[in-house]
Protein backbone atom coordinates (compact mmCIF):
# COMPACT_ATOMS: atom_id res chain seq x y z
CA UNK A 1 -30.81 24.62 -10.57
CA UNK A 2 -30.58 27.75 -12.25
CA UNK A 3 -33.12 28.32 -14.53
CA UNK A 4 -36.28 28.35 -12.45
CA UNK A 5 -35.51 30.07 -9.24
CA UNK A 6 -33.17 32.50 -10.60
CA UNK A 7 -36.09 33.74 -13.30
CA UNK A 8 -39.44 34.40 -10.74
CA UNK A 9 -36.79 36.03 -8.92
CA UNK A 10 -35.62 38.47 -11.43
CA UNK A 11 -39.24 39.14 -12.79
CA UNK A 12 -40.10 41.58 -9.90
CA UNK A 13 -36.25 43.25 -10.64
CA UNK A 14 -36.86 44.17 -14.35
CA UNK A 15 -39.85 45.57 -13.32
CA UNK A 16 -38.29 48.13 -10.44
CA UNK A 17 -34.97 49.07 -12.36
CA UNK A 18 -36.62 48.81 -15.91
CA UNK A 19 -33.93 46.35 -17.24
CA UNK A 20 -35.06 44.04 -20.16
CA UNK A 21 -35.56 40.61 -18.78
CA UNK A 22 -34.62 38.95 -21.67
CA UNK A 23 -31.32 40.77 -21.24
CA UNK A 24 -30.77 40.16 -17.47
CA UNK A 25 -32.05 36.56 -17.75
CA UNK A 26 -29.60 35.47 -20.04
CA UNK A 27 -26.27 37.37 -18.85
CA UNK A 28 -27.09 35.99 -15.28
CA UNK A 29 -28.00 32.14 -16.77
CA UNK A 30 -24.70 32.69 -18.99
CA UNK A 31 -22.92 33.28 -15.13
CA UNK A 32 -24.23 30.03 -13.97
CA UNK A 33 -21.98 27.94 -16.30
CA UNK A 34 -18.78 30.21 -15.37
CA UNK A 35 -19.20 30.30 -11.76
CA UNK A 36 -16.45 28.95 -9.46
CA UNK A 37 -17.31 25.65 -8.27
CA UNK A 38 -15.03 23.46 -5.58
CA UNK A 39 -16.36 20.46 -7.45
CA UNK A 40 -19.01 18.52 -8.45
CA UNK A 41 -22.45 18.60 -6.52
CA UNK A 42 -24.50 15.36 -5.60
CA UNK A 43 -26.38 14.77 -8.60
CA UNK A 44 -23.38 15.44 -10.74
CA UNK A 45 -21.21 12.86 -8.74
CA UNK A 46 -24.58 10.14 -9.74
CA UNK A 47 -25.49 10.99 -12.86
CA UNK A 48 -21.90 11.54 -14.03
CA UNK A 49 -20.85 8.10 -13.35
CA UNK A 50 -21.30 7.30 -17.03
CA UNK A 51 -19.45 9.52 -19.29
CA UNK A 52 -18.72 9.18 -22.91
CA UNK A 53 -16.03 7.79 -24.55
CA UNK A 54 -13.73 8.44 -27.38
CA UNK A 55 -15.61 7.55 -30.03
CA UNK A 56 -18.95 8.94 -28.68
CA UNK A 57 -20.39 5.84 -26.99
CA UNK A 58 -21.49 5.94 -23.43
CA UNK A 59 -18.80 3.98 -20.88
CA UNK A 60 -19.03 3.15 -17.41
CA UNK A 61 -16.41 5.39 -15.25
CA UNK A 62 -16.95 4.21 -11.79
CA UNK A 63 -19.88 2.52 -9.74
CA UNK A 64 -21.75 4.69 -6.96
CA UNK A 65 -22.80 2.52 -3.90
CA UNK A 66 -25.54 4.08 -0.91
CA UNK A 67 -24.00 3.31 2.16
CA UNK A 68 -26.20 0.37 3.98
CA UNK A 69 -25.63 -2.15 6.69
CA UNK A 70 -25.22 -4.61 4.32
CA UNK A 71 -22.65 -2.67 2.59
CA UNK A 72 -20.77 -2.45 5.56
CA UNK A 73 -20.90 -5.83 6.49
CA UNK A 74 -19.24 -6.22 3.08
CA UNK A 75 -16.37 -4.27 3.26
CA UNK A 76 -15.75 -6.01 6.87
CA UNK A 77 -14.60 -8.39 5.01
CA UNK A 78 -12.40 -6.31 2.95
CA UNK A 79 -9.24 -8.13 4.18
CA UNK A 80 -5.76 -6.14 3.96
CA UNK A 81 -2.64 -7.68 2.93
CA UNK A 82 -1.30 -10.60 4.42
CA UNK A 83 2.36 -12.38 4.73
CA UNK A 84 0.88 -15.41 6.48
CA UNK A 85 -2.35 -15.66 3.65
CA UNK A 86 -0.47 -14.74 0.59
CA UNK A 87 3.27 -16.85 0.82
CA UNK A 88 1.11 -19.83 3.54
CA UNK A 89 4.47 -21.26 5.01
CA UNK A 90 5.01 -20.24 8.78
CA UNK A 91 6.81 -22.88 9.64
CA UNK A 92 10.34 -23.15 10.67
CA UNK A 93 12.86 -22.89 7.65
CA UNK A 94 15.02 -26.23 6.37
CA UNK A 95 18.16 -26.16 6.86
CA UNK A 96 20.12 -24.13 4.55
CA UNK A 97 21.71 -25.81 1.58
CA UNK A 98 24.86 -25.05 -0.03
CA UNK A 99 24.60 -21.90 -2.78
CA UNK A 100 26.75 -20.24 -5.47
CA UNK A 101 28.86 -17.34 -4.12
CA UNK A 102 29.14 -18.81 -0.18
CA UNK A 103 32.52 -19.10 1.15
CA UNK A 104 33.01 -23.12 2.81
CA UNK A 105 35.91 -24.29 4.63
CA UNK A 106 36.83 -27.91 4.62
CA UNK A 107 38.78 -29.61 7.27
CA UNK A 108 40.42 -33.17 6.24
CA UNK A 109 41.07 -35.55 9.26
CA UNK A 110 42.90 -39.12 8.77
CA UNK A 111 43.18 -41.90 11.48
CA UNK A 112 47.01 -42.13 11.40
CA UNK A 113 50.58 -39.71 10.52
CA UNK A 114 51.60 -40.55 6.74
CA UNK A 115 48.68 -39.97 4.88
CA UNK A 116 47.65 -38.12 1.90
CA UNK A 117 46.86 -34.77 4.92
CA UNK A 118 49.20 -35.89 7.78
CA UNK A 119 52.63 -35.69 8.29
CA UNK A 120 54.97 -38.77 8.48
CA UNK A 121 55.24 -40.44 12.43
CA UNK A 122 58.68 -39.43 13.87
CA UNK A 123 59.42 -38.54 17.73
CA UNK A 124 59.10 -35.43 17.45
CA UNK A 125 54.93 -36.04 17.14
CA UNK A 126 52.96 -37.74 18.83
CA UNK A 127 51.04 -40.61 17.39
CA UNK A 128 47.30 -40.38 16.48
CA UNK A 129 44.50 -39.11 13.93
CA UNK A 130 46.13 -35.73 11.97
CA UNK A 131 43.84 -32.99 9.35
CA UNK A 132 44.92 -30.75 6.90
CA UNK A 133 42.59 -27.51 6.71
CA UNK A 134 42.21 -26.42 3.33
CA UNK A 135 42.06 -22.59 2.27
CA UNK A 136 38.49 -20.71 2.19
CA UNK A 137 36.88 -21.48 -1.13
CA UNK A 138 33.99 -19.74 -2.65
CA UNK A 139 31.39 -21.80 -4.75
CA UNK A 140 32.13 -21.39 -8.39
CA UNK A 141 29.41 -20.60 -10.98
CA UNK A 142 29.27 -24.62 -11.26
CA UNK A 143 28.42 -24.99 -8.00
CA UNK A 144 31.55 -26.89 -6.87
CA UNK A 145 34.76 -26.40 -4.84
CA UNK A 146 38.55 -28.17 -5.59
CA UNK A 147 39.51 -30.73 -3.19
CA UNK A 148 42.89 -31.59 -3.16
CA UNK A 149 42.84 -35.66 -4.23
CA UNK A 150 39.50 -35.76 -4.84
CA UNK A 151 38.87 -33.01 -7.51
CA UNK A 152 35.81 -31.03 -8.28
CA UNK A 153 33.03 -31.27 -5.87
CA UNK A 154 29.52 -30.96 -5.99
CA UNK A 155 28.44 -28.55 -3.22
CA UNK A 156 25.47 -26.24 -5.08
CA UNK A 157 21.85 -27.35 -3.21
CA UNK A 158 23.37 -29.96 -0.68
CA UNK A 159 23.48 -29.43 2.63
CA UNK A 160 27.40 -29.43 5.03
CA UNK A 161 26.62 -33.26 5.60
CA UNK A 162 26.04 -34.18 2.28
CA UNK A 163 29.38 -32.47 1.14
CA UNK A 164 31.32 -34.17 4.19
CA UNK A 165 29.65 -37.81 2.57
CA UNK A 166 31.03 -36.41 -0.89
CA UNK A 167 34.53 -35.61 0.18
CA UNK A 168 35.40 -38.84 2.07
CA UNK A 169 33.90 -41.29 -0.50
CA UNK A 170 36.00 -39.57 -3.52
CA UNK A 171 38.82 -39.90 -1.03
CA UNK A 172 38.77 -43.39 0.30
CA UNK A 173 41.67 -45.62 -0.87
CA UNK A 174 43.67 -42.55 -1.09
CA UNK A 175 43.92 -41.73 2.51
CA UNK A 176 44.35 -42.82 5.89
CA UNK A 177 40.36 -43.04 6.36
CA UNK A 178 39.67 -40.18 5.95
CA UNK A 179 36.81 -37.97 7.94
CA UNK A 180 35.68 -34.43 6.34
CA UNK A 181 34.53 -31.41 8.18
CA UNK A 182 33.00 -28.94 6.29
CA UNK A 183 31.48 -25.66 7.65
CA UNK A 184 30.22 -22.37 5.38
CA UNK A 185 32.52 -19.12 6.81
CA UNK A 186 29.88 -16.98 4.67
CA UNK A 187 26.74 -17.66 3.09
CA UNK A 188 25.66 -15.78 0.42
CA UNK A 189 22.57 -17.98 -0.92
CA UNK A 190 21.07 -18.11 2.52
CA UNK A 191 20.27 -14.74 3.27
CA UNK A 192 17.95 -12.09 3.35
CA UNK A 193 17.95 -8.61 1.91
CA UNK A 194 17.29 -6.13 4.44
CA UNK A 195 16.56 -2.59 3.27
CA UNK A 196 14.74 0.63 3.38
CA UNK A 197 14.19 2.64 6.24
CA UNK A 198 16.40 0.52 8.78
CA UNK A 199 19.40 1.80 10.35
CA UNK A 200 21.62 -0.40 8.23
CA UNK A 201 20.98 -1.81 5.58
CA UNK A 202 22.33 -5.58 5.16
CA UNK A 203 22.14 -8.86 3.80
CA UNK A 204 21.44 -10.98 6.63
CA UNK A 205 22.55 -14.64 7.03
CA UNK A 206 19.75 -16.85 7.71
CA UNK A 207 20.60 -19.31 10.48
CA UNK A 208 19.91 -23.07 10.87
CA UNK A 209 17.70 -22.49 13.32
CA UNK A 210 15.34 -20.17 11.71
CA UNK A 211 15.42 -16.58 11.36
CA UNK A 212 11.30 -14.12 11.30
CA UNK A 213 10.76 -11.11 9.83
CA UNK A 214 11.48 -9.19 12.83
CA UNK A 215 14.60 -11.06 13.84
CA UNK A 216 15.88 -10.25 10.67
CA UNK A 217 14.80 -6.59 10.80
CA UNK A 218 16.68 -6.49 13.91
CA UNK A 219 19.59 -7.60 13.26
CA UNK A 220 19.59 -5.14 10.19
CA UNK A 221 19.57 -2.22 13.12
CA UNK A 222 15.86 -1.98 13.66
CA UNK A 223 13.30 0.30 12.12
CA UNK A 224 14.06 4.36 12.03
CA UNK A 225 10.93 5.71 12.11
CA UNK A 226 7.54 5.23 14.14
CA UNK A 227 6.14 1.65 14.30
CA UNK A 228 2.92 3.03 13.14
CA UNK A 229 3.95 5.14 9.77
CA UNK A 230 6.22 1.88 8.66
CA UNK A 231 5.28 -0.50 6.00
CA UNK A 232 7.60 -3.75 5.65
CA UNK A 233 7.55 -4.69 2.04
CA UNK A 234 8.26 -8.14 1.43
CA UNK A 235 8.97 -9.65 -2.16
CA UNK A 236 9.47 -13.03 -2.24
CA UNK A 237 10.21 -14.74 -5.79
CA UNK A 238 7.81 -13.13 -8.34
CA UNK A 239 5.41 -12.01 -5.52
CA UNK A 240 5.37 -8.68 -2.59
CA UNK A 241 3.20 -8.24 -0.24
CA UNK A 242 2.87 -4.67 1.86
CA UNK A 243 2.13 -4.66 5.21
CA UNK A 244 1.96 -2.08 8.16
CA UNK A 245 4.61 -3.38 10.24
CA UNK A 246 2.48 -2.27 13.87
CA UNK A 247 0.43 -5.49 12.18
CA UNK A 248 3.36 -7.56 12.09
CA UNK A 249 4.47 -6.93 15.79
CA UNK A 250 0.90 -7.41 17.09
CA UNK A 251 0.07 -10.40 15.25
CA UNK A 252 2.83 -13.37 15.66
CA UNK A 253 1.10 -14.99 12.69
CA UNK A 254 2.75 -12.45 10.39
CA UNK A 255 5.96 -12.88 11.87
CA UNK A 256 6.56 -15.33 9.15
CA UNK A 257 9.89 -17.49 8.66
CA UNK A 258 12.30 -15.91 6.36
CA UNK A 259 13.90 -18.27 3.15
CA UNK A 260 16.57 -17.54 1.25
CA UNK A 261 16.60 -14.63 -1.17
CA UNK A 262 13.74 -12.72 0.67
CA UNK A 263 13.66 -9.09 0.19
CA UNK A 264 12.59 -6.78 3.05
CA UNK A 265 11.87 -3.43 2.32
CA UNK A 266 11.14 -0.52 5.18
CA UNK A 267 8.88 1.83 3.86
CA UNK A 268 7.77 5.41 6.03
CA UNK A 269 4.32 5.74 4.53
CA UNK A 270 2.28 7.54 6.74
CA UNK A 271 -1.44 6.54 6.89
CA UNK A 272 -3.94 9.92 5.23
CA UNK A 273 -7.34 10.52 4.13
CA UNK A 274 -7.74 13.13 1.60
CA UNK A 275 -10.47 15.84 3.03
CA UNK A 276 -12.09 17.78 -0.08
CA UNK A 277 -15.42 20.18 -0.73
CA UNK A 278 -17.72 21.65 1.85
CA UNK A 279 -15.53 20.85 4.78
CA UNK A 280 -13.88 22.46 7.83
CA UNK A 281 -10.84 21.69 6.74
CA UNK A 282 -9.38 20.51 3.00
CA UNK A 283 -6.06 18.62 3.70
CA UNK A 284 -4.50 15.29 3.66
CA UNK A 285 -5.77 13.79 7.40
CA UNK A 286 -3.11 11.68 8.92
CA UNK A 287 -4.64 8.23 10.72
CA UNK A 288 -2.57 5.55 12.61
CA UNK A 289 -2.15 1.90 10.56
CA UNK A 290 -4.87 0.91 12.85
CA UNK A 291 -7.52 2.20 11.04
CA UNK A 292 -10.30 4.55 11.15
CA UNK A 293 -13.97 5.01 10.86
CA UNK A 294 -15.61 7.47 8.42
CA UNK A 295 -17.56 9.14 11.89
CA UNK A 296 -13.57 9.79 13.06
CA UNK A 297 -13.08 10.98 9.73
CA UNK A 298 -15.28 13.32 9.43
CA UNK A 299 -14.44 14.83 12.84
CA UNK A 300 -10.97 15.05 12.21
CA UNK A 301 -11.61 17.40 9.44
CA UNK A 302 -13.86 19.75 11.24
CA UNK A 303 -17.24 18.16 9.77
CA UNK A 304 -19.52 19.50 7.32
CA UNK A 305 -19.60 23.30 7.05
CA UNK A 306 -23.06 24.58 7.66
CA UNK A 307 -23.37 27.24 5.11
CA UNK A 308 -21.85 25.13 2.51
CA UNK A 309 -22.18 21.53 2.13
CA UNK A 310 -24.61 19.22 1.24
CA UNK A 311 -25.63 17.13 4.01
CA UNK A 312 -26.85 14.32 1.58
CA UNK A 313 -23.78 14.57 -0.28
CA UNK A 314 -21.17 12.89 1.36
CA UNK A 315 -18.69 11.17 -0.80
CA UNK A 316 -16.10 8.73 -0.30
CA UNK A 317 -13.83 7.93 -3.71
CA UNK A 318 -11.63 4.73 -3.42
CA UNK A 319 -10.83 1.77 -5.29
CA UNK A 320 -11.71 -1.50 -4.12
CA UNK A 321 -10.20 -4.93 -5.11
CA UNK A 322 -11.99 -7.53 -7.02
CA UNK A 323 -13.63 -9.85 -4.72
CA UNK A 324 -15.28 -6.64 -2.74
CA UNK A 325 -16.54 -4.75 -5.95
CA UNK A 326 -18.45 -7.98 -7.24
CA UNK A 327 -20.33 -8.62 -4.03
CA UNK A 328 -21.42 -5.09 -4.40
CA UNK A 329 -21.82 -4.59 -8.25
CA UNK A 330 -21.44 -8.22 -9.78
CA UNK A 331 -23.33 -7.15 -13.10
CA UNK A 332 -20.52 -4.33 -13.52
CA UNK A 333 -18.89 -4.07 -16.52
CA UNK A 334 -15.79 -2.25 -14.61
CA UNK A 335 -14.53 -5.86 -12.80
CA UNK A 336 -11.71 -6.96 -14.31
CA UNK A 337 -10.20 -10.14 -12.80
CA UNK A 338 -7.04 -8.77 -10.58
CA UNK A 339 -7.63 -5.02 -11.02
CA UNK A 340 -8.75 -2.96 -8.88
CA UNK A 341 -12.12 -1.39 -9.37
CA UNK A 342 -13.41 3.05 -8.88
CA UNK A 343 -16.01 2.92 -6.42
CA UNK A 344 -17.74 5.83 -5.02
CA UNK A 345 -19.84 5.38 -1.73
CA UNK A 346 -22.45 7.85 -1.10
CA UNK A 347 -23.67 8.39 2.54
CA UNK A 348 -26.72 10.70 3.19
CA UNK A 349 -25.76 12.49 6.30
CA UNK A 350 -29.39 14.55 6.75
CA UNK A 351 -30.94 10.88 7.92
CA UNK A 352 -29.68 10.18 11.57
CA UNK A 353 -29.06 6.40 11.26
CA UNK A 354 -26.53 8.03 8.66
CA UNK A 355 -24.44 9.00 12.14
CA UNK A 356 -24.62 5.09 13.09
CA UNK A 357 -23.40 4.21 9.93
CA UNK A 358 -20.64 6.21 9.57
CA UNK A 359 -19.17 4.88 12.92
CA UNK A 360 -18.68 1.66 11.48
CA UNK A 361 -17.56 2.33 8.11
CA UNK A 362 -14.05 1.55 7.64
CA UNK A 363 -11.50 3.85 5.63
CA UNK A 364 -8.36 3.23 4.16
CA UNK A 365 -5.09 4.48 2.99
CA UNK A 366 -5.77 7.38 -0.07
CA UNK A 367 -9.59 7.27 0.73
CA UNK A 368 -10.99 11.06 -0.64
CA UNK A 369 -14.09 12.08 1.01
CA UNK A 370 -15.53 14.54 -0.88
CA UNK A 371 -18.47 17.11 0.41
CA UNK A 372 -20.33 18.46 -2.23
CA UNK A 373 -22.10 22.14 -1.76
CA UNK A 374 -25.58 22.49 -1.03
CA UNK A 375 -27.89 24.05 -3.80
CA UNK A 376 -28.39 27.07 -2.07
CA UNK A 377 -24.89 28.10 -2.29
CA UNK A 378 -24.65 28.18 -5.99
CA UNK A 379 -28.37 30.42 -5.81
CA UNK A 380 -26.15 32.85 -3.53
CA UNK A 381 -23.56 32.67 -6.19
CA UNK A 382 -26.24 34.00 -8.69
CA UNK A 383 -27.55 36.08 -6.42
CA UNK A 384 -24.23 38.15 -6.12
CA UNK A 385 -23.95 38.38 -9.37
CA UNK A 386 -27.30 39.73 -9.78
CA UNK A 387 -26.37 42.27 -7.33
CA UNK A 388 -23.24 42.95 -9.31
CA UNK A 389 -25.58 43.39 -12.59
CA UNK A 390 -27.97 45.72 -11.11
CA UNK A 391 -26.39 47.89 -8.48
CA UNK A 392 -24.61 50.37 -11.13
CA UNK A 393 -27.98 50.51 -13.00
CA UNK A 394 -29.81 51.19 -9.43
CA UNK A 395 -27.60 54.59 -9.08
CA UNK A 396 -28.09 55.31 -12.78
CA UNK A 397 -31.93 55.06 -12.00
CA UNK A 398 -31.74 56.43 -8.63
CA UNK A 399 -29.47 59.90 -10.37
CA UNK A 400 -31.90 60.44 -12.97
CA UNK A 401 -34.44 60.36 -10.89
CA UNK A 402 -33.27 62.70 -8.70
CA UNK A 403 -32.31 65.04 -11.95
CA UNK A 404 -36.11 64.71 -13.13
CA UNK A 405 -37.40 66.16 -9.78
């Protein structure tokens, strides 16, 4: 940009102020490649999408995309995180079964007094069926419990009924038929891990009839922050999902069914865009978990400055997953299957239908839109520093001038 404008313009200086053009020409090109810059300018962001590598060769750093209508309708279908689409099970839970570490309580009940549980008939009781309760036991790390009679137990993975089957079949013969109650005081297995940014923190028991995400955030205390800067975090065996949790209270079908060993996690994360270059204002722009359009975008952070930016160099840097970036670039050598993939998006802002784009353009999360600075700026750059250059030799000129006359 330099080199041509910045040399017919110094031609008529060197010939006022008698400075060698030669000289001038090069100490002002020499400024070009040390002046202050906020960043790259348009072409720079295209052409510098392929940079070299280590060992010399050329590599691929990121794909640049021109905003379109077909782009857009594209990244509608950009779909965020989902409970409901990633774990698929909304139904109600099972019933809980019977885990190492819950606490169970066993009730023995025989049909007449003298039994193995019952005391012998005399007149001081009155006839009828009789139970012994035996102490609170927690599952062992074999997954049984000790019942008097009838020995070690199997309780690990069945469910109270099962047990009550187990207990009175080991004990028939022995007792006065006997009929088992068992109930679990505490259950440890069948929970959910409630933490993060909830009022307090808990393991919550699941119930039999089904517990949902936010019945189980609930009983944990409730959220402490805004609905709308919360993220609930769910991990759930070797898989977590993120979602904004205003999603999960407006749509039931995220309200999922907790199981057993679920971890929710409360996360303040507060929604920004990250404004940069030739804009009214350079800061992180906070946005609702709703979303936001690039137009809203834009306005938030005072729009383009007019003596600055590039109106056909509006950037937006982001990184898009997989299944986006090869319906937009599916010869790129940048997809990797599950990794997400540098995109830049490129929006020309001088065309009007640019304005109609922009509306519909959806942001995310960490998008940086970047403004790049029009040409003309960095030829008022060099143009100060021309002035810098020549003004002392101007009063030189203009003092021995006066001296001659």
């Amino acid at each position: 940009m330099c080199s041509g404008t910045v040399s017919n313009w110094l031609d008529g200086l060197t010939r006022s102020f008698h400075i060698p053009l030669n000289f001038l020409v090069l100490t002002l090109l020499a400024g070009c490649n040390y002046m202050p810059e906020a960043g790259p300018t348009g072409e720079e962001v295209i052409q510098r999408q392929v940079g070299a590598g280590p060992d010399s060769t050329l590599l691929q750093r990121y794909e640049t995309v021109e905003v379109s209508s077909a782009v857009i309708e594209i990244l509608r279908h950009r779909v965020p995180d989902s409970f409901v689409g990633r774990f698929g099970d909304y139904r109600p839970s099972s019933e809980p079964l019977i885990g190492v570490g819950d606490t169970l309580t066993v009730s023995i009940y025989e049909a007449g007094a003298g039994g193995l549980f019952s005391p012998p008939l005399s007149t001081d009781h009155f006839t009828g069926s009789k139970n012994a309760t035996i102490p609170e036991q927690v599952v062992g790390r074999d997954g049984a419990i000790s019942v008097p009679y009838a020995g070690r137990i199997k309780v690990e993975g069945q469910t109270p009924r099962d047990v009550q089957t187990r207990i009175e079949k080991a004990l028939t013969g022995k007792a006065i038929e006997p009929q088992a109650l068992v109930t679990v005081s505490r259950s440890v297995s069948n929970s959910v891990t409630v933490t993060g940014e909830v009022v307090a923190g808990a393991r919550v028991p699941l119930t039999v009839k089904g517990d949902r995400l936010l019945d189980v955030i609930a009983t944990a205390g409730g959220v402490r922050g805004p609905v709308h800067d919360t993220f609930v975090q769910l991990s759930r065996g070797r898989a977590t999902v993120s979602l904004p949790l205003s999603k999960v209270v407006a749509d039931p079908r995220e309200n999922i069914y907790m199981r057993p060993g679920d971890i929710v996690t409360l996360v303040a994360n507060p929604q920004v865009i990250l404004a940069y270059g030739a804009t009214g204002r350079n800061a992180e722009i906070p946005f609702d978990t709703t979303g936001i359009s690039l137009a809203r975008a834009l306005a938030k952070m005072g729009g383009l400055l007019d003596n600055r930016s590039d109106a056909s160099g509006v950037f937006i840097f982001r990184y898009e997953p997989e299944y986006i970036a090869r319906r937009l670039r599916p010869d790129s050598t940048l997809i990797q299957p599950g990794r997400m993939m540098p995109m830049v998006y490129r929006l020309d802002m001088s065309d009007p239908n640019a304005f109609l784009l922009s509306q519909n353009f959806p942001m995310f999360n960490n998008d940086l839109v970047y403004v790049s600075n029009s040409p003309s700026t960095e030829l008022q750059k060099v143009l100060g520093l021309a002035a810098t250059i020549i003004s002392p030799t101007a009063s030189t000129a203009g003092s021995v001038a006066y001296a001659v006359k």
